[in-house]
Protein backbone atom coordinates (compact mmCIF):
# COMPACT_ATOMS: atom_id res chain seq x y z
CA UNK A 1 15.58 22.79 2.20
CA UNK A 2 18.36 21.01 4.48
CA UNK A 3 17.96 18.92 7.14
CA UNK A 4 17.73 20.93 10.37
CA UNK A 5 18.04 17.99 13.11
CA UNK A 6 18.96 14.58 13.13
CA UNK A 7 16.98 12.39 16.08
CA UNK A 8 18.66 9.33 16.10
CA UNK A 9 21.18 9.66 13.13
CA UNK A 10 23.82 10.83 15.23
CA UNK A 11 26.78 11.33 12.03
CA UNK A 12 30.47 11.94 12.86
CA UNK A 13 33.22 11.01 9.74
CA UNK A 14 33.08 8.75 7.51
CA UNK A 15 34.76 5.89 7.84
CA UNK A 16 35.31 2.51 5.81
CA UNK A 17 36.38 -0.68 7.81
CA UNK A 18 36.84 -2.76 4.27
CA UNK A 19 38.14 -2.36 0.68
CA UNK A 20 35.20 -3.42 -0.93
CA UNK A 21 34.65 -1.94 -4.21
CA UNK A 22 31.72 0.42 -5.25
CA UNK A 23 28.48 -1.39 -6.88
CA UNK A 24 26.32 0.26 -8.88
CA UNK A 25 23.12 0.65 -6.90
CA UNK A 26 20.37 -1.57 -6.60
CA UNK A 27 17.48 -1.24 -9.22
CA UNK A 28 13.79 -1.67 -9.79
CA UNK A 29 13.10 -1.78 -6.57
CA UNK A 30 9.44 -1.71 -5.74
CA UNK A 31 9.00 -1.74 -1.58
CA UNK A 32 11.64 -1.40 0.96
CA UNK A 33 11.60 -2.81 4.93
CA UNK A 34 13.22 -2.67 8.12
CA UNK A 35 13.89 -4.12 10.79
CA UNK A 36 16.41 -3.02 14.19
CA UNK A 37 19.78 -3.01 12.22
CA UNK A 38 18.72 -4.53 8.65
CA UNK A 39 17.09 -3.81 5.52
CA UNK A 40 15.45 -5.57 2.72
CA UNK A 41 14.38 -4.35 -1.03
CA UNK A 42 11.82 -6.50 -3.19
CA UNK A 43 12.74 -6.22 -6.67
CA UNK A 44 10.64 -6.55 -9.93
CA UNK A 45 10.13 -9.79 -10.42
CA UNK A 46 9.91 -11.00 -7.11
CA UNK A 47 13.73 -11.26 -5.59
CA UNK A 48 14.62 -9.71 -2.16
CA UNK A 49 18.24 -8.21 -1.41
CA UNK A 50 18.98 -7.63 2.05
CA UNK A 51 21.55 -5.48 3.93
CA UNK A 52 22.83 -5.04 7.36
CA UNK A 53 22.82 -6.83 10.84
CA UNK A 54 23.34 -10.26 9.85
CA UNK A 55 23.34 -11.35 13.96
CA UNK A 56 20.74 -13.51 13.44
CA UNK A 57 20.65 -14.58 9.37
CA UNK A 58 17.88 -12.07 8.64
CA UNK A 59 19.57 -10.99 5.70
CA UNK A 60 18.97 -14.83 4.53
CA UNK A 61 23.12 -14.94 3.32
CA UNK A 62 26.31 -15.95 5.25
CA UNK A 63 27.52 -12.71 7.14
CA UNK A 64 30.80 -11.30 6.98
CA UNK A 65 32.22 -10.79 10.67
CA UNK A 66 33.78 -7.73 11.72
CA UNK A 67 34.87 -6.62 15.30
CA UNK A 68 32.75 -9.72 16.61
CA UNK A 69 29.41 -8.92 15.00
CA UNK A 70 28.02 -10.42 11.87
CA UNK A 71 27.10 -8.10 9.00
CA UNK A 72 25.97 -7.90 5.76
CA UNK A 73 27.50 -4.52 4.66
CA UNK A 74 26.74 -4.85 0.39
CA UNK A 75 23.00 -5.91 -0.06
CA UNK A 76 23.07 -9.56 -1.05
CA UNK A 77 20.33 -11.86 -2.83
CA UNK A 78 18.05 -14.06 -0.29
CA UNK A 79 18.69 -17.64 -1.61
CA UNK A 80 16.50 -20.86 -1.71
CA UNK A 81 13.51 -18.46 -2.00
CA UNK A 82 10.71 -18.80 -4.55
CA UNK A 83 9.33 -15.26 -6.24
CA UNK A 84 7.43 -13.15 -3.72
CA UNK A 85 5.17 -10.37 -3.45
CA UNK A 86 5.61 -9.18 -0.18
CA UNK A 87 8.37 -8.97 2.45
CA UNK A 88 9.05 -7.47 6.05
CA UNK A 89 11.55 -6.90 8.07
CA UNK A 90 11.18 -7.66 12.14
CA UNK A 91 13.63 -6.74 14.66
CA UNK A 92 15.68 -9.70 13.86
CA UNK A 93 13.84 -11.81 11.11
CA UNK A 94 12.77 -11.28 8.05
CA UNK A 95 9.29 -12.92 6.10
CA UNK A 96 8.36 -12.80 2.65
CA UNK A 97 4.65 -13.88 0.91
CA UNK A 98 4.96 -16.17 -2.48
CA UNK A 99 2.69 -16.51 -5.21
CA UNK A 100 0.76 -19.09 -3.89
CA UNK A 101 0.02 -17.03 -0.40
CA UNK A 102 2.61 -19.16 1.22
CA UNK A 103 5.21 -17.15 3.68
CA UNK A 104 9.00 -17.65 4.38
CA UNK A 105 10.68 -16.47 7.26
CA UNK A 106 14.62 -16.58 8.13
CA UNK A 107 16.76 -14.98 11.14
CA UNK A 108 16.23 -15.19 15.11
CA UNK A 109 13.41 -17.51 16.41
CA UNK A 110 13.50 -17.06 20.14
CA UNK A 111 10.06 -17.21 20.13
CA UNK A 112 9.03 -18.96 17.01
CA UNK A 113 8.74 -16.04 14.65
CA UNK A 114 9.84 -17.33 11.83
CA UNK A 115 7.33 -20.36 12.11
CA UNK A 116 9.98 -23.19 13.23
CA UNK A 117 9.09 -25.22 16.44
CA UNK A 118 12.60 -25.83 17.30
CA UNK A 119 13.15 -22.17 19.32
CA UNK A 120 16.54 -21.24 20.11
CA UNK A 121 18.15 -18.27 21.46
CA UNK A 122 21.28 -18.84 19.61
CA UNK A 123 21.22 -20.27 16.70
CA UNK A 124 20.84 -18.55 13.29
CA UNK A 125 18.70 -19.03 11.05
CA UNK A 126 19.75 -17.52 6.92
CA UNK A 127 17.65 -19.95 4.57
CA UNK A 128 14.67 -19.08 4.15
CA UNK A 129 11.92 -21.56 5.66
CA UNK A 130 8.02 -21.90 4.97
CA UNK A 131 6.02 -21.95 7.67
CA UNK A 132 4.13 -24.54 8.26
CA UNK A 133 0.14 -23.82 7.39
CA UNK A 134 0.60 -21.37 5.02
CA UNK A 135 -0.21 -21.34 1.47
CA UNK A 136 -2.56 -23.39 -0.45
CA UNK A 137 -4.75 -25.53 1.85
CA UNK A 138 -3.81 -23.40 4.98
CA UNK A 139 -3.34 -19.57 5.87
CA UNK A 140 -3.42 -17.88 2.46
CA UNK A 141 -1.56 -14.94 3.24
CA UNK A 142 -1.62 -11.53 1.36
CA UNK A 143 -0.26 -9.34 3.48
CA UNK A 144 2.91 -9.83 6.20
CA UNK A 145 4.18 -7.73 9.14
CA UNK A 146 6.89 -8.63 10.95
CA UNK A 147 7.40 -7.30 14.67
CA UNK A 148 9.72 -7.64 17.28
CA UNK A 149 8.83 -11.35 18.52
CA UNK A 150 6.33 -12.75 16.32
CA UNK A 151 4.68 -12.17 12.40
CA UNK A 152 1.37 -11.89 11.66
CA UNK A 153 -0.25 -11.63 8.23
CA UNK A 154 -3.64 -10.57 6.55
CA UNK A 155 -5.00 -14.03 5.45
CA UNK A 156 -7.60 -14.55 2.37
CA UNK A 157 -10.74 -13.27 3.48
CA UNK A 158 -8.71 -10.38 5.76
CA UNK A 159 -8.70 -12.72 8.21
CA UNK A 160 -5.45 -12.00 10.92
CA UNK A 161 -3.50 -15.03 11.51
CA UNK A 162 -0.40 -14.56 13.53
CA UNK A 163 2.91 -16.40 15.18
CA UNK A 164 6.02 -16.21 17.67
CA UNK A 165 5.64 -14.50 20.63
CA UNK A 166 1.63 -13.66 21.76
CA UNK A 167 2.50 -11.62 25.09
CA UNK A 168 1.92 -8.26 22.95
CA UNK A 169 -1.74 -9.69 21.36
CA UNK A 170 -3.34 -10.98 24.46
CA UNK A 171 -4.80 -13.98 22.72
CA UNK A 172 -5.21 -17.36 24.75
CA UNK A 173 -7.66 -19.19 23.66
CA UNK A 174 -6.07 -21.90 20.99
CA UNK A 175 -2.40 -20.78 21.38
CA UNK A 176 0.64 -23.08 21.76
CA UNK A 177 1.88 -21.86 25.57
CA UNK A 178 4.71 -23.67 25.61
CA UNK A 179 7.00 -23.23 28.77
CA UNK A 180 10.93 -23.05 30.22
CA UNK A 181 12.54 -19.59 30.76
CA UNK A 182 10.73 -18.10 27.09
CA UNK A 183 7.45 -18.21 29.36
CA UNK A 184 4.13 -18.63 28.35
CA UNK A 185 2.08 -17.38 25.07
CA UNK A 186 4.18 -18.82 22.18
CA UNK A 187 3.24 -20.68 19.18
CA UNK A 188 4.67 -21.62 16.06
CA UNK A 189 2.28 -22.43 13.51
CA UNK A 190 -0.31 -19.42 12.97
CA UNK A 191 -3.15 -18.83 14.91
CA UNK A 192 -6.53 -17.52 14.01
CA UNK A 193 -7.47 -14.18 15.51
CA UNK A 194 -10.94 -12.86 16.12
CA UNK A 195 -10.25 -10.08 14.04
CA UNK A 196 -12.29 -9.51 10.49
CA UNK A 197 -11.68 -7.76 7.36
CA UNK A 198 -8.45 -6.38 8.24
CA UNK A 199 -6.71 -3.83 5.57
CA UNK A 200 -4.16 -2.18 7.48
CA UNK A 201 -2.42 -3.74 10.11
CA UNK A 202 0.93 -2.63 12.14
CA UNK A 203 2.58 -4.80 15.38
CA UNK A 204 5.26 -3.50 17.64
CA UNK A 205 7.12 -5.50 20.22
CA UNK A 206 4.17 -4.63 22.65
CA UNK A 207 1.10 -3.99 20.59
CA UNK A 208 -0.78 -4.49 17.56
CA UNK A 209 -3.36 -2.18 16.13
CA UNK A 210 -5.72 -3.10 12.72
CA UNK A 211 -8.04 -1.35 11.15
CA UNK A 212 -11.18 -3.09 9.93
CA UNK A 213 -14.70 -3.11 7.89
CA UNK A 214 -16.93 -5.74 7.83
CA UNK A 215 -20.28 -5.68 6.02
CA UNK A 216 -20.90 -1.89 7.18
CA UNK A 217 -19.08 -1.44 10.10
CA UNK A 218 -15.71 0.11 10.19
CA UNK A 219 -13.32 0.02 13.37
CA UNK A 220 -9.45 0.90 14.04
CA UNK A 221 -8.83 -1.48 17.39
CA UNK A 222 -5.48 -2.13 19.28
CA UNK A 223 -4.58 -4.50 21.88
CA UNK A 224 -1.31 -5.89 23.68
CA UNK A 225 0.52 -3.49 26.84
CA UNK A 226 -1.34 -0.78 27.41
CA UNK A 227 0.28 0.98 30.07
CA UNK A 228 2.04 3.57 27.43
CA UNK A 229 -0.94 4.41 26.17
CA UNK A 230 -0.85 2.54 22.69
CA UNK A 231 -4.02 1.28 22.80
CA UNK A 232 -5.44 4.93 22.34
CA UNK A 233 -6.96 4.46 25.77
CA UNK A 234 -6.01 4.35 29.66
CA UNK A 235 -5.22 0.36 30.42
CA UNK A 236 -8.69 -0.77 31.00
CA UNK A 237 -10.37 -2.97 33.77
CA UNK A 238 -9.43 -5.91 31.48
CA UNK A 239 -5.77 -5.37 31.51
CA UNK A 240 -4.50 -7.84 33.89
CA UNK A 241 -1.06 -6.99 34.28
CA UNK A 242 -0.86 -4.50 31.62
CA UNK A 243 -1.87 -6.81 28.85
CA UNK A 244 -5.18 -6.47 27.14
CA UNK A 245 -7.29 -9.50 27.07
CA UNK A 246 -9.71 -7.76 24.85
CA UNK A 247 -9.06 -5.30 21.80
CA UNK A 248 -9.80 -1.52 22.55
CA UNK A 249 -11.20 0.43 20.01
CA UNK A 250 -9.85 3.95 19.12
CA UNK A 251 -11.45 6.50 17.52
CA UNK A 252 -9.81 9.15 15.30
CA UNK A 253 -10.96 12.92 15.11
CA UNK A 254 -13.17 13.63 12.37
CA UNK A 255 -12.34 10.49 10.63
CA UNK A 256 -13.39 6.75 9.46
CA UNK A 257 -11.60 3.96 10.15
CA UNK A 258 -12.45 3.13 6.48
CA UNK A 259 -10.01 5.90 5.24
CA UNK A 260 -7.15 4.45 7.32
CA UNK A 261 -4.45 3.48 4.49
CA UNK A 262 -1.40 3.04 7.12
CA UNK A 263 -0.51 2.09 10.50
CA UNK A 264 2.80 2.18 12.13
CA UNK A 265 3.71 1.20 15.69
CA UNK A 266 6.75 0.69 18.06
CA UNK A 267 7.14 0.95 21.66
CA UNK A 268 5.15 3.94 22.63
CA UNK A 269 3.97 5.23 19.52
CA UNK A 270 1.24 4.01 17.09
CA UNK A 271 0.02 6.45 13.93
CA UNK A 272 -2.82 5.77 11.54
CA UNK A 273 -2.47 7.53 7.90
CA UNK A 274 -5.85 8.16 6.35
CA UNK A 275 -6.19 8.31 2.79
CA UNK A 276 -6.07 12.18 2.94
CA UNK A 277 -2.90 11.87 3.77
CA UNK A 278 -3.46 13.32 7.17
CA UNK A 279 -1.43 11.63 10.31
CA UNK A 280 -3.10 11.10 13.26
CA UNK A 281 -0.55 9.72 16.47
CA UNK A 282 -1.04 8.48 19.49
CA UNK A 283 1.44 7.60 22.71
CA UNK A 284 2.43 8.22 25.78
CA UNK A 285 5.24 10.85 25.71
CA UNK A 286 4.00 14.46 26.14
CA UNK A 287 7.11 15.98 24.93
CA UNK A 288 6.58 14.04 21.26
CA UNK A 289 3.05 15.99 21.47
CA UNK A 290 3.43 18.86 23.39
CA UNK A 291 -0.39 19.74 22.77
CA UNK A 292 -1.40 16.87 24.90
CA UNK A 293 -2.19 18.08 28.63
CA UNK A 294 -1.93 14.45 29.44
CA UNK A 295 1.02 12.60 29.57
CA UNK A 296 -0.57 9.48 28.42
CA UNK A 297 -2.33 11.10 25.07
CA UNK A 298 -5.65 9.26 25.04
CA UNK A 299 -6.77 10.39 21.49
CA UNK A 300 -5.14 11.03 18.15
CA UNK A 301 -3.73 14.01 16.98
CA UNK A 302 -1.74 15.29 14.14
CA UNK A 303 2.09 15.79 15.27
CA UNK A 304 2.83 19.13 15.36
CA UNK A 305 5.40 20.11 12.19
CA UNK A 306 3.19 17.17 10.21
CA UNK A 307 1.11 19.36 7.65
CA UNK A 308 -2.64 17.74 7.11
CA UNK A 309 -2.99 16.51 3.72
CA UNK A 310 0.85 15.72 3.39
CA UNK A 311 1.80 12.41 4.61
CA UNK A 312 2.29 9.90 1.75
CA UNK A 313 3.99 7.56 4.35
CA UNK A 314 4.51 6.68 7.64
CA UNK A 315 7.64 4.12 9.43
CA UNK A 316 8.43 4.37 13.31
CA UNK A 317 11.23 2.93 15.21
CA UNK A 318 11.39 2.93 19.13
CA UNK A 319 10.94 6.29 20.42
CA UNK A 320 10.66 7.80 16.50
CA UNK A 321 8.11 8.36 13.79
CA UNK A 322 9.03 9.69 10.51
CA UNK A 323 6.77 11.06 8.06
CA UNK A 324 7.20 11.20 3.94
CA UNK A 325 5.58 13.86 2.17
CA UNK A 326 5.25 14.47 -1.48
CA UNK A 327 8.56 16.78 -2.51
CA UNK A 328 10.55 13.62 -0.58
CA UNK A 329 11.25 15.48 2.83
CA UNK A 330 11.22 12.75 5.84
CA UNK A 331 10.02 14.83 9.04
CA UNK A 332 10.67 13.04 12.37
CA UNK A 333 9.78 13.27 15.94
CA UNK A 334 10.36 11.93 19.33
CA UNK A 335 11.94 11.47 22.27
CA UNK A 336 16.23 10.80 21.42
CA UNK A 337 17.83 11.36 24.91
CA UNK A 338 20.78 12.87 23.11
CA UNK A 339 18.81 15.01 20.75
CA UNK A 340 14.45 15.59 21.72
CA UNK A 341 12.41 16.93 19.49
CA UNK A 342 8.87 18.00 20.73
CA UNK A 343 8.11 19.10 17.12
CA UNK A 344 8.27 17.03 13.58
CA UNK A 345 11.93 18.30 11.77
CA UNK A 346 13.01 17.36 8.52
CA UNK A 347 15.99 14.47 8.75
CA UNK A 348 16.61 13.83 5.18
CA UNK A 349 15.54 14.55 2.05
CA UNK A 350 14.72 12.27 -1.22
CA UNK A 351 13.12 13.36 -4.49
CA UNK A 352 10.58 11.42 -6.11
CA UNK A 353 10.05 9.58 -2.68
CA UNK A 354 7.30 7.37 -2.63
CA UNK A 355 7.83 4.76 0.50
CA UNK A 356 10.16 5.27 4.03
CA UNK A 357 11.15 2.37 6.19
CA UNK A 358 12.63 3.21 9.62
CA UNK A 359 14.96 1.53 11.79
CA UNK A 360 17.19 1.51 14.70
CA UNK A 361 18.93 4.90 14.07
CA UNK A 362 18.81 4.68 10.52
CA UNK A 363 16.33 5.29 7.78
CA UNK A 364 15.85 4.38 4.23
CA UNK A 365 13.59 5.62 1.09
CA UNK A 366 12.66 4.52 -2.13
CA UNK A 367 12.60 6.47 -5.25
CA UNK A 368 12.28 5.85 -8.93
CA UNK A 369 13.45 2.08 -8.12
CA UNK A 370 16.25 2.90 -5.92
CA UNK A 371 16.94 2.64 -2.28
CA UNK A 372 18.95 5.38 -0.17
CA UNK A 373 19.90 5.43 3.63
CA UNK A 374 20.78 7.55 5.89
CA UNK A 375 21.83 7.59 9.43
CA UNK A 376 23.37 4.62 11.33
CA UNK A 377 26.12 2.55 8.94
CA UNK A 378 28.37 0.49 11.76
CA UNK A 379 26.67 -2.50 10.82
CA UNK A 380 25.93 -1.88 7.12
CA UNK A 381 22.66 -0.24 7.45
CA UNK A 382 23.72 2.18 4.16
CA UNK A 383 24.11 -1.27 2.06
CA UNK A 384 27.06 0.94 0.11
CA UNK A 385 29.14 -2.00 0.63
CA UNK A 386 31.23 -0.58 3.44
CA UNK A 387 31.00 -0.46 7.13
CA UNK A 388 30.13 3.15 8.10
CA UNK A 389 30.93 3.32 12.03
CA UNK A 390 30.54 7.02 11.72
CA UNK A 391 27.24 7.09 10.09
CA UNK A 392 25.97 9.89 7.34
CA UNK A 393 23.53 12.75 7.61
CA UNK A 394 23.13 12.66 3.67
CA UNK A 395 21.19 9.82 2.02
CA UNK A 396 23.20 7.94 -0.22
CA UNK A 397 22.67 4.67 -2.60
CA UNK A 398 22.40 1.06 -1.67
CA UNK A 399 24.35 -0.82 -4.06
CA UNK A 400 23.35 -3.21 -6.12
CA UNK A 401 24.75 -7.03 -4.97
């Protein structure tokens, strides 16, 4: 099958801005990330290569400037950082997990995401840095997310601890708020949430959703904005302002919250994949779920062109979700002002695909150890080593650094 629409992978020609030569392509890759206009791969063994938007030093190497903007266009090896087992890619940072449960952040802190008090709106930041409290006599994390304008991870225990920006998890009680034109709600050392025995967990610049069980009771709740309708629910009574105070719980047709394996959310979207492999999606945007007679959906449903039983993964990006089922076909929907798509349509294809990672106008998959993009390359989102202005419609292969 071909791809039959692209959302946001709008592809004219190709074309190079550099001379580099061809790599061969990154190997051995076991999980791929993404953040706005950057991608990371964590290799066997514990290295992370990252590609792209280097704006900020969230590719953790010195960029290469082109046409004013700093880029990373051949993925390059993050240095000064010990072996990991996780990574994730924000907006404009990047965090990884070590052996020890100890995380490392590097790019933009605006609003101390990558756990360093000093916030700036300017500076970069490319070596990697631990954050303070994490690791052995602290946070223990085993489990990161990186969102927008803050990190949180899934501590020992599944405990949440989080840091940066807290507008989007209305927590107060014990958090930095530290003042000047960044406002209120910020803190850079990590902050204990009253959240237990979290095992999947997805944040977005305005919300986070987790799903829990603890002892026998199993819950999926979300909290942050909830005026799109991310919560799962109209903004309740407790919403001052349109930011929850207190999570809201959201239940999912004919399913427990103890067979959620996934969760993905950004802007108006958030999407739980059970272990089924069914996708359930929630937002506000009736044209992304035509079925919905209200235009803030206020339960799950499956996206129509998403077939039950056939989602092996799940990535969003602003106003897009993506689905990966098992022949390696990535169906997306949502709401592209250039191109909407009421129904899920297949964007690219991959065989052997076992993981997808989204960003802004550009996508990525991994299979059988190796990476391939598609989409949006004017900053080096391919990581072929060349600047694609023009983007692609085909997936190709990230090359090795």
């Amino acid at each position: 099958m071909k791809p039959t629409a692209v959302l946001a992978f709008t592809a004219l020609s190709l074309a190079c801005s550099c001379s580099k030569k061809p790599a061969g392509p990154l190997d051995h890759v076991i999980a791929i990330t993404a953040g706005k206009g950057h991608a990371c791969a964590l290799v066997d063994g514990g290295r992370v290569a990252c590609w792209g938007d280097n704006g900020a030093g969230q590719t953790g190497s010195s960029p290469s400037v082109f046409a004013g903007r700093a880029t990373t266009e051949r993925p390059a090896w993050v240095a000064g950082l010990p072996p990991v087992t996780r990574v994730s890619a924000g907006d404009s940072h990047t965090c990884a997990v070590d052996r020890e449960g100890a995380v490392w952040c590097w790019g933009s802190n605006h609003f101390g995401e990558i756990g360093k008090p000093d916030l700036s709106y300017s500076a970069a930041n490319p070596t990697p840095t631990r954050v303070p409290g994490t690791g052995r006599g602290g946070v223990v994390a085993r489990e990161v997310v990186a969102g927008a304008e803050g990190t949180c991870v899934v501590a020992e225990g599944r405990k949440l601890a989080c840091w940066g920006s807290f507008n989007e998890l209305g927590a107060t009680s014990g958090v930095m708020a530290l003042t000047g034109n960044r406002g209120p709600g910020m803190a850079p050392d990590p902050q204990i949430l009253p959240i237990q025995g979290v095992n999947a967990l997805a944040r977005s610049r305005s919300h986070t959703c987790a799903a829990t069980s603890h002892n026998t009771t199993h819950g999926l709740s979300c909290w942050g904005v909830a005026r799109d309708g991310q919560l799962g629910r109209p903004a309740p009574p407790s919403c001052a302002g349109g930011v929850c105070r207190k999570p809201e719980p959201v239940e999912i047709p004919s399913v427990s919250p103890a067979d959620v394996e996934e969760l993905a959310a950004h802007q108006v979207f958030t999407c739980a994949r059970t272990k089924g492999r069914d996708l359930y999606c929630w937002e506000h945007a009736a044209n992304a779920l035509p079925e919905a007679a209200d235009p803030k959906l206020t339960a799950p449903s499956i996206p129509k062109g998403i077939d039950r039983g056939a989602a092996v993964g799940v990535a969003t990006f602003g106003p897009a979700v993506c689905a990966l089922d098992g022949a390696g076909a990535v169906r997306c929907f949502g709401h592209d002002p250039r191109r909407p798509s009421p129904e899920a349509v297949v964007v690219a294809e991959v065989p052997g695909a076992t993981k997808i990672a989204l960003g802004a106008g550009f996508g990525c998959a991994l299979a059988a150890g190796q990476v391939k993009c598609w989409g949006a390359g004017d900053l080096g989102q391919l990581g072929g080593g060349v600047l694609v202005p023009g983007g692609v419609t085909s997936p190709v292969a990230v090359a090795a650094p």
